[in-house]
PDB file of N, CA and C in Angstrom:
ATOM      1  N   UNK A   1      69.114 118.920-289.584  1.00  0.00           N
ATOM      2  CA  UNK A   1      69.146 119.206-288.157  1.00  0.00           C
ATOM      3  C   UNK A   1      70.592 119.115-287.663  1.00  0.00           C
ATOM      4  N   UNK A   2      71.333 120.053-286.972  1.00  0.00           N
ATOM      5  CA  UNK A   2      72.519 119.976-286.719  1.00  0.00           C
ATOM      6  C   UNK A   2      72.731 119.033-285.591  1.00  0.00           C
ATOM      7  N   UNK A   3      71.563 118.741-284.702  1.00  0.00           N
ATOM      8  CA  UNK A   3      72.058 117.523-283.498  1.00  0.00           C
ATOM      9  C   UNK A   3      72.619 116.224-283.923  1.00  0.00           C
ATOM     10  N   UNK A   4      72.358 116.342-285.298  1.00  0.00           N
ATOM     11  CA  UNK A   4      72.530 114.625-285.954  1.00  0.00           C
ATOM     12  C   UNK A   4      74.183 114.947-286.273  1.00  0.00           C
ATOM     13  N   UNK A   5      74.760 116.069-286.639  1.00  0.00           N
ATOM     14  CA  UNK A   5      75.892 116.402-286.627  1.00  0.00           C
ATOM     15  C   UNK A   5      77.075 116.525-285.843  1.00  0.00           C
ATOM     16  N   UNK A   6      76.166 117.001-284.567  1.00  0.00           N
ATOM     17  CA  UNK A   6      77.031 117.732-283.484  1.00  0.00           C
ATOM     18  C   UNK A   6      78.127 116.462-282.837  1.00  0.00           C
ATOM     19  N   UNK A   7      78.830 117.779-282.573  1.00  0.00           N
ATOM     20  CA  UNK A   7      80.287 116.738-281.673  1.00  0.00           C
ATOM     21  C   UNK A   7      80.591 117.345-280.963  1.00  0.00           C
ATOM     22  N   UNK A   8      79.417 117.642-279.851  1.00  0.00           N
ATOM     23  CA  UNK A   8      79.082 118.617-278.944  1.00  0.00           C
ATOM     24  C   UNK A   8      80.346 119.561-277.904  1.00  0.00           C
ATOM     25  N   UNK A   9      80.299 120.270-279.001  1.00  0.00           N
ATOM     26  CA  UNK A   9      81.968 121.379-278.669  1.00  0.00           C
ATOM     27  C   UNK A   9      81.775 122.455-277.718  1.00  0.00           C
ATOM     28  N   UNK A  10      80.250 122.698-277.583  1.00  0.00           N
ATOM     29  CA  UNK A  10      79.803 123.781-276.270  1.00  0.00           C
ATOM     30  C   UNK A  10      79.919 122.988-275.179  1.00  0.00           C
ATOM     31  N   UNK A  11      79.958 121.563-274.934  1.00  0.00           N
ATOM     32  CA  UNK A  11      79.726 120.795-274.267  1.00  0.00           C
ATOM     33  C   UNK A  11      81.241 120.273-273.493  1.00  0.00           C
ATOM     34  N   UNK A  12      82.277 120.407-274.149  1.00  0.00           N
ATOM     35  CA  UNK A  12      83.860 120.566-273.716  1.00  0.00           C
ATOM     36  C   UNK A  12      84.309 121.759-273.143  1.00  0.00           C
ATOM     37  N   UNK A  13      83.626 122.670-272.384  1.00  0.00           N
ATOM     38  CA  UNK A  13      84.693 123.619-272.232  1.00  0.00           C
ATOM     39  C   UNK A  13      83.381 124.354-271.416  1.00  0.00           C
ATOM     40  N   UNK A  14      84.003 125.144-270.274  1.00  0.00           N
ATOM     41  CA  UNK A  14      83.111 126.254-269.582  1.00  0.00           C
ATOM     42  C   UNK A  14      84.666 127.612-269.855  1.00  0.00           C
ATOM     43  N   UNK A  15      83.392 128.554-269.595  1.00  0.00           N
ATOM     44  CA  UNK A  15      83.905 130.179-270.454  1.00  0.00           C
ATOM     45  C   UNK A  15      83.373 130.726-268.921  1.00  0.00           C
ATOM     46  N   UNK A  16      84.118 131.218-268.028  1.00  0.00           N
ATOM     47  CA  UNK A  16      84.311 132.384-267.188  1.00  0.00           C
ATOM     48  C   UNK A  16      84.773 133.678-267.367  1.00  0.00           C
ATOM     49  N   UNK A  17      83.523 134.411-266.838  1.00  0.00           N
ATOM     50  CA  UNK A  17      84.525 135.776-266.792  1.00  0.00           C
ATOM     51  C   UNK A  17      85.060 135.939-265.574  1.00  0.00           C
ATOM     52  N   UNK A  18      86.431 137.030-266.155  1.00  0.00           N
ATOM     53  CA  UNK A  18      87.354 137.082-265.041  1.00  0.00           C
ATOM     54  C   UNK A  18      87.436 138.788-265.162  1.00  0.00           C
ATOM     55  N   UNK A  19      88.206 139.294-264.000  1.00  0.00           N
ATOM     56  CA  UNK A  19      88.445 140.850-264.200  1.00  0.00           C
ATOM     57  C   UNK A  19      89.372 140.962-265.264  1.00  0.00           C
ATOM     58  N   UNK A  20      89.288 142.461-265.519  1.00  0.00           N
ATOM     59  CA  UNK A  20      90.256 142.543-266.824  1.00  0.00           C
ATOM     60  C   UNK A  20      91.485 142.849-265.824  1.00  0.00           C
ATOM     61  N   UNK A  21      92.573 141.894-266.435  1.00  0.00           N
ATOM     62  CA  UNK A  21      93.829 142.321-265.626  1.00  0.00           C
ATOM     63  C   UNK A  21      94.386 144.405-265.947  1.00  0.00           C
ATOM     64  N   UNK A  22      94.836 144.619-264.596  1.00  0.00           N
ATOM     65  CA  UNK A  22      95.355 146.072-265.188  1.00  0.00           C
ATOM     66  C   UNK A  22      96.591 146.024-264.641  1.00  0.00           C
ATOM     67  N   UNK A  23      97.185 145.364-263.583  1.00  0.00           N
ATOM     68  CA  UNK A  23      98.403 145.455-263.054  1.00  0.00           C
ATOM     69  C   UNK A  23      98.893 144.291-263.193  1.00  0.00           C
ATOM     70  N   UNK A  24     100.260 144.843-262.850  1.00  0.00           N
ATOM     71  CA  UNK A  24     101.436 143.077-263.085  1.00  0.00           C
ATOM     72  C   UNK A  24     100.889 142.615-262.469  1.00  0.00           C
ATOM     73  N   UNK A  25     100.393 142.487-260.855  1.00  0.00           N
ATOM     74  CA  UNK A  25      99.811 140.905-260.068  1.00  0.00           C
ATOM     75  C   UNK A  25      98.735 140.914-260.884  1.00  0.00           C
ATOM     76  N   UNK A  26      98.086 141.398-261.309  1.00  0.00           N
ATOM     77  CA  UNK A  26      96.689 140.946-261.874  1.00  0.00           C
ATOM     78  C   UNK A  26      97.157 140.195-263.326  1.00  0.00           C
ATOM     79  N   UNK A  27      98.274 140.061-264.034  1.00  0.00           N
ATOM     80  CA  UNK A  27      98.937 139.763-265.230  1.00  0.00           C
ATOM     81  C   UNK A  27      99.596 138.521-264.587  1.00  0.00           C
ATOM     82  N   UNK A  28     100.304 138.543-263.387  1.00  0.00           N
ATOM     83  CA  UNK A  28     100.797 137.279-263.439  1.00  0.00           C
ATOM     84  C   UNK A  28      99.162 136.132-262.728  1.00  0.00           C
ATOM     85  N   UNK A  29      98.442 136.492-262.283  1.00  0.00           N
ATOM     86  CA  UNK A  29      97.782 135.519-261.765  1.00  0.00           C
ATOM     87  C   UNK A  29      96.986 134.713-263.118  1.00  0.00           C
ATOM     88  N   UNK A  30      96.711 135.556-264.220  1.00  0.00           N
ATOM     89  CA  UNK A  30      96.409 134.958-265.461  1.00  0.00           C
ATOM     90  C   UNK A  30      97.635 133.947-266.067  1.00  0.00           C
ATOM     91  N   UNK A  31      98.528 134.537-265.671  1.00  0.00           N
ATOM     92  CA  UNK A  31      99.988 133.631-265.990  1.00  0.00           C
ATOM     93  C   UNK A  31      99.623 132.391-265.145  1.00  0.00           C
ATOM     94  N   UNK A  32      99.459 132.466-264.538  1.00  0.00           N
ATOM     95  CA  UNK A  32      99.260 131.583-262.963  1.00  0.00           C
ATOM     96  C   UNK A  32      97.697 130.547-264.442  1.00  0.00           C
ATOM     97  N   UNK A  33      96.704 131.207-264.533  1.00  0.00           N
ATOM     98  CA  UNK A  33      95.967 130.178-265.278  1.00  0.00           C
ATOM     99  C   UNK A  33      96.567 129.258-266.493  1.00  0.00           C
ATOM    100  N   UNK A  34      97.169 129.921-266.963  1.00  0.00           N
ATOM    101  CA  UNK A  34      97.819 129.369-268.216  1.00  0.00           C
ATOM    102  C   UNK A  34      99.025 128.320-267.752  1.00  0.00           C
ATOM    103  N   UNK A  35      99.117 128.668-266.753  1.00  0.00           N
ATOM    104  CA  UNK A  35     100.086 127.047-266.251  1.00  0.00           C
ATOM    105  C   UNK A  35      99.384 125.853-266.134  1.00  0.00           C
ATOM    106  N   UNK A  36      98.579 125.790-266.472  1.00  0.00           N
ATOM    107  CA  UNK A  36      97.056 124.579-266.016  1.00  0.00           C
ATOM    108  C   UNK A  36      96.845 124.191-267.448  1.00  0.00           C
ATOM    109  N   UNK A  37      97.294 122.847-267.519  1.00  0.00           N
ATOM    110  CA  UNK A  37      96.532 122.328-268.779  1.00  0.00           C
ATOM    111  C   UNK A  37      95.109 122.597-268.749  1.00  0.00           C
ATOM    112  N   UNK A  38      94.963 122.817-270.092  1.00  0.00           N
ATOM    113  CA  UNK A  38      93.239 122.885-270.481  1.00  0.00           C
ATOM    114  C   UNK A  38      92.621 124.259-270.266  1.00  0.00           C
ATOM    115  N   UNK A  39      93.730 125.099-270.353  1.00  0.00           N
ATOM    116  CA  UNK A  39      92.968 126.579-269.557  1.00  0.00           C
ATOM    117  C   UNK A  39      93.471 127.243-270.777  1.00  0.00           C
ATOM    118  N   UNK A  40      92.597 128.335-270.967  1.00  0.00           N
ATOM    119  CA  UNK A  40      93.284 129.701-272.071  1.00  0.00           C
ATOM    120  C   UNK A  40      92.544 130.985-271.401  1.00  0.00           C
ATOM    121  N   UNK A  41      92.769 132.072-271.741  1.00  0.00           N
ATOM    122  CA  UNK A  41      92.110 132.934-271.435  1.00  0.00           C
ATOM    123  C   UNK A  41      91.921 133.490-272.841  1.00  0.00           C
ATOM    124  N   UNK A  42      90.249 134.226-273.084  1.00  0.00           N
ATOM    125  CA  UNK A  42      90.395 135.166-274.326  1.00  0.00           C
ATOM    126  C   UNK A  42      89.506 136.335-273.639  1.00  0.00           C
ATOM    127  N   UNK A  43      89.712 136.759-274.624  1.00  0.00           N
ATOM    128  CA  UNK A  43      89.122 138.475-274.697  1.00  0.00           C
ATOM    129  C   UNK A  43      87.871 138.657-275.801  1.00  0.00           C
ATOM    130  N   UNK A  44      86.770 138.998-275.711  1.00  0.00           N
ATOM    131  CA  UNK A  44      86.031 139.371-276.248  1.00  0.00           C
ATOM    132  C   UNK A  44      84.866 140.627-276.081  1.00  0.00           C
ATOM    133  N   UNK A  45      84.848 141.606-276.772  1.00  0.00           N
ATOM    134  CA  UNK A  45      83.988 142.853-276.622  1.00  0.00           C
ATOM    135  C   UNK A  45      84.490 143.531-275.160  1.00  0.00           C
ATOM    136  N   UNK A  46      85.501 143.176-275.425  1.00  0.00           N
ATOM    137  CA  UNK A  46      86.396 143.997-274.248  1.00  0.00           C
ATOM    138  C   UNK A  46      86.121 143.173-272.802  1.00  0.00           C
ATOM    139  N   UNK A  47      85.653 141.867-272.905  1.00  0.00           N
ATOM    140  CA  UNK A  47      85.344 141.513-271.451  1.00  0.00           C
ATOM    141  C   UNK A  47      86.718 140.150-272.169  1.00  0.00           C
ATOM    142  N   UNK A  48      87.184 139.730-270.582  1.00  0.00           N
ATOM    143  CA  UNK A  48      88.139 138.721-270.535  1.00  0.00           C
ATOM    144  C   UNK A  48      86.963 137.846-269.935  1.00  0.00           C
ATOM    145  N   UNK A  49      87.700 136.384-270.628  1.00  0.00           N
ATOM    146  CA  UNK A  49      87.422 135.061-270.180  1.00  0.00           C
ATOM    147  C   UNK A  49      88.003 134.382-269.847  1.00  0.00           C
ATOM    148  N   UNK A  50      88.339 133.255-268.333  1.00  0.00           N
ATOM    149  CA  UNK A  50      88.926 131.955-268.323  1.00  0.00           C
ATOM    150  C   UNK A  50      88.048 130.863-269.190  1.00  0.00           C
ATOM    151  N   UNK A  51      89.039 130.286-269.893  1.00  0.00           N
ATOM    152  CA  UNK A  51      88.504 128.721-270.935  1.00  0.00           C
ATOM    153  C   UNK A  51      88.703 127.988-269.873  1.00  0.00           C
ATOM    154  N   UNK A  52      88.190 127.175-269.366  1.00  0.00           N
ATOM    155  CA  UNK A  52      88.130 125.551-268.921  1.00  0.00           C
ATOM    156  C   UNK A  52      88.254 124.462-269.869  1.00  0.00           C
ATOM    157  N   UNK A  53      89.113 123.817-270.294  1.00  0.00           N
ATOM    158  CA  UNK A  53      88.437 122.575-271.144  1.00  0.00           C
ATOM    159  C   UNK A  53      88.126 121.381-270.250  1.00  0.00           C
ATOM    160  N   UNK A  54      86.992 121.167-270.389  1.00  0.00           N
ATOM    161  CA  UNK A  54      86.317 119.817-269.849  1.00  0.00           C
ATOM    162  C   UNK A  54      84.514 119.229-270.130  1.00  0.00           C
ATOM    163  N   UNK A  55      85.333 117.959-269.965  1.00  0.00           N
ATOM    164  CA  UNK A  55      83.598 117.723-271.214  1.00  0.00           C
ATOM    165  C   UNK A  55      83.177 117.281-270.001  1.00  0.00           C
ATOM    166  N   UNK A  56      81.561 117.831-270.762  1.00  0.00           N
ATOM    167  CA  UNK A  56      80.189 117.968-269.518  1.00  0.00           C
ATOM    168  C   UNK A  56      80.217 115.921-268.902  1.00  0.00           C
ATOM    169  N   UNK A  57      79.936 115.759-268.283  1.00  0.00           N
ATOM    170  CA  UNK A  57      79.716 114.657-267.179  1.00  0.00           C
ATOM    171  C   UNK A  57      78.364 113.709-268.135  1.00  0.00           C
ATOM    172  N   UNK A  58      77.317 115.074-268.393  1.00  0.00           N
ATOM    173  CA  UNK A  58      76.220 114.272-269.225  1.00  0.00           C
ATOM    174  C   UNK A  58      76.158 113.982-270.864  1.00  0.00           C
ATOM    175  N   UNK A  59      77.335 114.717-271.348  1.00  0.00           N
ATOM    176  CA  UNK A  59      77.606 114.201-272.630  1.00  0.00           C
ATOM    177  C   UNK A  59      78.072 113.008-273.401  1.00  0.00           C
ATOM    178  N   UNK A  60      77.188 112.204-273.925  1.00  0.00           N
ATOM    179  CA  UNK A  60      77.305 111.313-274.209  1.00  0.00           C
ATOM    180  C   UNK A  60      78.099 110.833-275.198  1.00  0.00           C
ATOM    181  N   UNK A  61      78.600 109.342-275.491  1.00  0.00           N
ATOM    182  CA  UNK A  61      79.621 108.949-276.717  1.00  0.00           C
ATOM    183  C   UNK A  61      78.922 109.521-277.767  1.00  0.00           C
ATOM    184  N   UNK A  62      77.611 109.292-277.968  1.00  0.00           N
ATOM    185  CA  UNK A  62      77.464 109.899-279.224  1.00  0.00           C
ATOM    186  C   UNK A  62      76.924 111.228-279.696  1.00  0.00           C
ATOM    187  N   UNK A  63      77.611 111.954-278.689  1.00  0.00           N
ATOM    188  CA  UNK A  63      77.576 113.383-278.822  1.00  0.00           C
ATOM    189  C   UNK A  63      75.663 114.115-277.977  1.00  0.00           C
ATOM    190  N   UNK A  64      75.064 113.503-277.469  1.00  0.00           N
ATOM    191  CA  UNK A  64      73.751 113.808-276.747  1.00  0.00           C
ATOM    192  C   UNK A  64      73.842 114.416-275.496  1.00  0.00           C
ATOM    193  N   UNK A  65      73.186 114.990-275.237  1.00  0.00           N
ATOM    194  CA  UNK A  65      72.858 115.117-273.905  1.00  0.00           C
ATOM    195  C   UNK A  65      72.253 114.064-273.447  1.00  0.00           C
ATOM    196  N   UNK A  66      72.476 113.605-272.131  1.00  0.00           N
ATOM    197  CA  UNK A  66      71.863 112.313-271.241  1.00  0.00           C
ATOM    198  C   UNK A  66      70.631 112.787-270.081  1.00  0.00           C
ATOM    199  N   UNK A  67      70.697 114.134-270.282  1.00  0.00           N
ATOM    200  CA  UNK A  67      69.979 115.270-269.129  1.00  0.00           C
ATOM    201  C   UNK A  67      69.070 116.246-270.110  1.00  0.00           C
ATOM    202  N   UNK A  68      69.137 115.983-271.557  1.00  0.00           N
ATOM    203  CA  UNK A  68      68.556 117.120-272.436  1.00  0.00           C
ATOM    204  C   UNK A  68      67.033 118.266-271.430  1.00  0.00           C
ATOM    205  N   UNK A  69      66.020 117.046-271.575  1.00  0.00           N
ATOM    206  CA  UNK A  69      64.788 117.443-270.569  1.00  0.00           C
ATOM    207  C   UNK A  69      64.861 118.244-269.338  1.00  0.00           C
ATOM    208  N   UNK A  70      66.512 118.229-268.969  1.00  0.00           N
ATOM    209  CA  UNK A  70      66.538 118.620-267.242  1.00  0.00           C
ATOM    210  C   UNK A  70      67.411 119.483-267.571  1.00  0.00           C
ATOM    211  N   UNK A  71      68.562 119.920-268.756  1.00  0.00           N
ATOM    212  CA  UNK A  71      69.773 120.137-268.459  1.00  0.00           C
ATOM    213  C   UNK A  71      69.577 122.072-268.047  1.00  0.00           C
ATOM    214  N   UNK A  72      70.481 122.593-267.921  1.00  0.00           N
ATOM    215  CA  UNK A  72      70.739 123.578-267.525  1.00  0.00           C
ATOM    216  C   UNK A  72      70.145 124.980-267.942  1.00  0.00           C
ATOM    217  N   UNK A  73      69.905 126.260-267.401  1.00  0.00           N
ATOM    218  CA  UNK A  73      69.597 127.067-268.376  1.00  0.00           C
ATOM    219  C   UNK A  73      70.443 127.607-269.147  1.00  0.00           C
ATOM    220  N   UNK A  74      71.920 127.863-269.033  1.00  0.00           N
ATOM    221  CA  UNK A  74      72.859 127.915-270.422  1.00  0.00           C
ATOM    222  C   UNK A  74      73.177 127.008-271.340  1.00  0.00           C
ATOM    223  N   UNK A  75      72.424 125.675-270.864  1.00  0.00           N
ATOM    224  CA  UNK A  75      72.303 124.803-271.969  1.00  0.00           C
ATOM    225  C   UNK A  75      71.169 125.411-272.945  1.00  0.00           C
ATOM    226  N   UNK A  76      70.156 125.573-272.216  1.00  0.00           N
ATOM    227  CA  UNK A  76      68.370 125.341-273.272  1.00  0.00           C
ATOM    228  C   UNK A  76      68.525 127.243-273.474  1.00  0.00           C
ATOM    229  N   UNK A  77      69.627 127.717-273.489  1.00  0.00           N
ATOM    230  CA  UNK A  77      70.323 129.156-274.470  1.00  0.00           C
ATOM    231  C   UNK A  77      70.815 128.694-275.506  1.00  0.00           C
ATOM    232  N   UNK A  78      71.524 127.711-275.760  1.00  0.00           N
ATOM    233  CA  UNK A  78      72.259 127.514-277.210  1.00  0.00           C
ATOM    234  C   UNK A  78      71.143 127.554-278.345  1.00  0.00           C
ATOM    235  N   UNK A  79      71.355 128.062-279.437  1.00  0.00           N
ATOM    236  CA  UNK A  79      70.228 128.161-280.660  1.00  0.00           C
ATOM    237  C   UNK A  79      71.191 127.769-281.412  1.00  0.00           C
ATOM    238  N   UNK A  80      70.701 127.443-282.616  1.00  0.00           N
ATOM    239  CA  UNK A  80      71.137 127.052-283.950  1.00  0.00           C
ATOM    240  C   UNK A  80      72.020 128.054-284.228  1.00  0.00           C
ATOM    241  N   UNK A  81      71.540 129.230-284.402  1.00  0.00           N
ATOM    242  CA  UNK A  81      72.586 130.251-285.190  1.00  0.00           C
ATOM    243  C   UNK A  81      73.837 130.458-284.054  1.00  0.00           C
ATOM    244  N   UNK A  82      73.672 130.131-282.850  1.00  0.00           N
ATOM    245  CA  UNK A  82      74.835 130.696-282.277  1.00  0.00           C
ATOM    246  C   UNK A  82      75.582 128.868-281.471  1.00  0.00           C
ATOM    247  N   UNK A  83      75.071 127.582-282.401  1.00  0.00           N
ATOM    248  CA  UNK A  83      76.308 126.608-282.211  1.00  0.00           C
ATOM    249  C   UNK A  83      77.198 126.831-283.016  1.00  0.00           C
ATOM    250  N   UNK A  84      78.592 126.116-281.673  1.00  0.00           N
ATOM    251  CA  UNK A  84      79.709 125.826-281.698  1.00  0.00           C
ATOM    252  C   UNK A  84      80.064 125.626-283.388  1.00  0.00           C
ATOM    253  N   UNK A  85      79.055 124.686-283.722  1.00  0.00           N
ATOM    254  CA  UNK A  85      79.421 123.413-284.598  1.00  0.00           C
ATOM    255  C   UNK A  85      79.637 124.251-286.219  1.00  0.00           C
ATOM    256  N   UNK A  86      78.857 125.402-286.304  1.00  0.00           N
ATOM    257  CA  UNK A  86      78.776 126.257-287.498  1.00  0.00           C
ATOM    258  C   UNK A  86      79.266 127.535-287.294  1.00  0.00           C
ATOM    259  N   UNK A  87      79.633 127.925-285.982  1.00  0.00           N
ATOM    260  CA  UNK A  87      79.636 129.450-286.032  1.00  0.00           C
ATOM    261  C   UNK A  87      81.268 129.858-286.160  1.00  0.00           C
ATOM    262  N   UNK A  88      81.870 128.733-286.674  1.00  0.00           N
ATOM    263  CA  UNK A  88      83.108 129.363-287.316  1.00  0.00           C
ATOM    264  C   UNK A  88      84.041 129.764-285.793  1.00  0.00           C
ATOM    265  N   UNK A  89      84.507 130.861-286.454  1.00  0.00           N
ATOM    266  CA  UNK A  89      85.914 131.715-285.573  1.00  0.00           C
ATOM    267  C   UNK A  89      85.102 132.314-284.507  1.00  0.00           C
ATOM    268  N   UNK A  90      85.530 131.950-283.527  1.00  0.00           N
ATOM    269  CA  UNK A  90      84.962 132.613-282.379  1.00  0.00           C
ATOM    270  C   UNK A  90      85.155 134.351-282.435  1.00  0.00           C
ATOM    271  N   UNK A  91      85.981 134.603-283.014  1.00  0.00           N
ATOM    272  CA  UNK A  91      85.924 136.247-283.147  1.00  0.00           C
ATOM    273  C   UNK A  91      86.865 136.805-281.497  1.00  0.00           C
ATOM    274  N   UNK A  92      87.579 136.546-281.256  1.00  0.00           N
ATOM    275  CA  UNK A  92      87.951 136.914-279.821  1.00  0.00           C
ATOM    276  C   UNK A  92      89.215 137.619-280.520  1.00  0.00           C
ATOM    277  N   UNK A  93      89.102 138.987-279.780  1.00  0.00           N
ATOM    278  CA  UNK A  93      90.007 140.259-279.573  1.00  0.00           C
ATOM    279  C   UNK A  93      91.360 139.478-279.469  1.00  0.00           C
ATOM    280  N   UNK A  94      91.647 138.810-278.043  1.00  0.00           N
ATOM    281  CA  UNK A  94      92.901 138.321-278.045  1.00  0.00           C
ATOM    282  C   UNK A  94      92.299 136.836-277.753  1.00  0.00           C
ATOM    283  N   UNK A  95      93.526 136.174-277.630  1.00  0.00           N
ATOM    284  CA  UNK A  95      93.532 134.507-277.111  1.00  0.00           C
ATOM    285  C   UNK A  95      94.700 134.002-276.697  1.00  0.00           C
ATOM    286  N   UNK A  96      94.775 133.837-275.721  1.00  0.00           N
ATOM    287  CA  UNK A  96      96.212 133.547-275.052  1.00  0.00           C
ATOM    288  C   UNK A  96      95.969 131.469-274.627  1.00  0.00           C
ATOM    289  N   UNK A  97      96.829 130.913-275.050  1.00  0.00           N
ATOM    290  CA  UNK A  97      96.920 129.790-274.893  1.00  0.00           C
ATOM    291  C   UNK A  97      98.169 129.045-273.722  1.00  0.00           C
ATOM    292  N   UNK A  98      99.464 129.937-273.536  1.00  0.00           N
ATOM    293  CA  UNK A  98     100.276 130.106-272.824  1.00  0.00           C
ATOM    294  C   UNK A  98     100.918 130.832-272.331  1.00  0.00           C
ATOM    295  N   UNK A  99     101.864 130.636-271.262  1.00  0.00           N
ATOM    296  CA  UNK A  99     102.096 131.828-270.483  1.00  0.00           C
ATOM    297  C   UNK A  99     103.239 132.880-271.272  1.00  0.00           C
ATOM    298  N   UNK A 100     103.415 132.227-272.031  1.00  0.00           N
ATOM    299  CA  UNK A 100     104.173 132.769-273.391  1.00  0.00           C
ATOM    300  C   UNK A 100     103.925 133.994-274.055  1.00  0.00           C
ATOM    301  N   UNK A 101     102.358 133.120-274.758  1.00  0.00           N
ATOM    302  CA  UNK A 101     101.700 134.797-275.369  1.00  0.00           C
ATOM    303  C   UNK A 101     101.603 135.568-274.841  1.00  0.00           C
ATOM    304  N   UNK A 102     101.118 135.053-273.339  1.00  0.00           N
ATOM    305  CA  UNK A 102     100.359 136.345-272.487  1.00  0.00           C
ATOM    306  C   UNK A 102     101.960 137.269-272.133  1.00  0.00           C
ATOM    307  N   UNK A 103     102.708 136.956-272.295  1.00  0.00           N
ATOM    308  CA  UNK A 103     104.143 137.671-272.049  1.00  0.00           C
ATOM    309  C   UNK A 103     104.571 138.427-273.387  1.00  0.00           C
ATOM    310  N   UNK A 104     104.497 137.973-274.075  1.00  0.00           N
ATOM    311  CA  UNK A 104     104.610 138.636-275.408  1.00  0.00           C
ATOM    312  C   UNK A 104     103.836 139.867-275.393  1.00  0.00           C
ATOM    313  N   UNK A 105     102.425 139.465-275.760  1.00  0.00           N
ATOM    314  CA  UNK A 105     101.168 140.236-275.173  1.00  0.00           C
ATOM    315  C   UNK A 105     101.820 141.815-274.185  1.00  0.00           C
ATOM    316  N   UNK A 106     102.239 141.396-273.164  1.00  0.00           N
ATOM    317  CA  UNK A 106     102.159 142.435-272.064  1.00  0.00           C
ATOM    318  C   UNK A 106     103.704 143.079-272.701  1.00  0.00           C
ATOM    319  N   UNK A 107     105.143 142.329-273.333  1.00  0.00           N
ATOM    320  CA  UNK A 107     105.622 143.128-273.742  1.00  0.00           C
ATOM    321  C   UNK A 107     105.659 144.232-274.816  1.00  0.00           C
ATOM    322  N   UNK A 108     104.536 143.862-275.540  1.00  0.00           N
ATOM    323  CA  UNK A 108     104.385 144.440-276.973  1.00  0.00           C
ATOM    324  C   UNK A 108     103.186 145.644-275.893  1.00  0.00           C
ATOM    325  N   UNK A 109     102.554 145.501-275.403  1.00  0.00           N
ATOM    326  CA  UNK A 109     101.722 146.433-274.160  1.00  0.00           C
ATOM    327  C   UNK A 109     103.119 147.684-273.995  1.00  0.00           C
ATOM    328  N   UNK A 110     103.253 147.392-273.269  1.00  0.00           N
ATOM    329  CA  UNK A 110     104.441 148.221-272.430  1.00  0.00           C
ATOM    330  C   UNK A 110     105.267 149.575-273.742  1.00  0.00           C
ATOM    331  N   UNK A 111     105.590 148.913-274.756  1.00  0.00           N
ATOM    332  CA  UNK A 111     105.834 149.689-275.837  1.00  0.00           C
ATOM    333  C   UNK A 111     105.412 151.010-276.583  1.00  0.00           C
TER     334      UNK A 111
END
């Protein structure tokens, strides 16, 4: 059973979507996220995401939910085949971690 495993990694972090940037203000306000500890943005199947890192409120030291019975409906979505804990490389198009890449990123764009 993977709960006896888990070190509940869906449980650190909320995934927003955001518009796909197309213009410089829309490029620097993602710049603008990446100044924020704990933030990344990625890209996947052509949709962009803001990362949040922050662990859930009901996650417990030893990795549980404290709310399992009550918790959320994008919680009681997670299945086996699609946890954190096994599913490897997230697979994301891009991944920007600082305002760095995302500059790199937009100069290698422009080219």
């Amino acid at each position: 059973m993977l709960c006896e495993k888990c070190a509940g990694l869906c449980c650190r972090y909320i995934a927003l979507p955001i518009e796909k940037p197309k213009t410089k203000a829309d490029f620097d306000d993602v710049r603008w996220y990446l100044a924020h500890e704990g933030i990344s943005v990625f890209v996947e199947d052509d949709d962009w995401y803001i990362n949040i890192a922050n662990r859930c409120k009901y996650l417990t030291k030893d990795n549980r939910c404290d709310i399992y019975d009550h918790r959320p409906r994008i919680c009681r979505g997670y299945k086996d085949h699609s946890c954190d804990f096994h599913s490897g490389d997230y697979g994301y198009e891009l991944h920007f971690t600082t305002t760095e890449e995302l500059d790199e990123y937009m100069h290698r764009k422009k080219k």
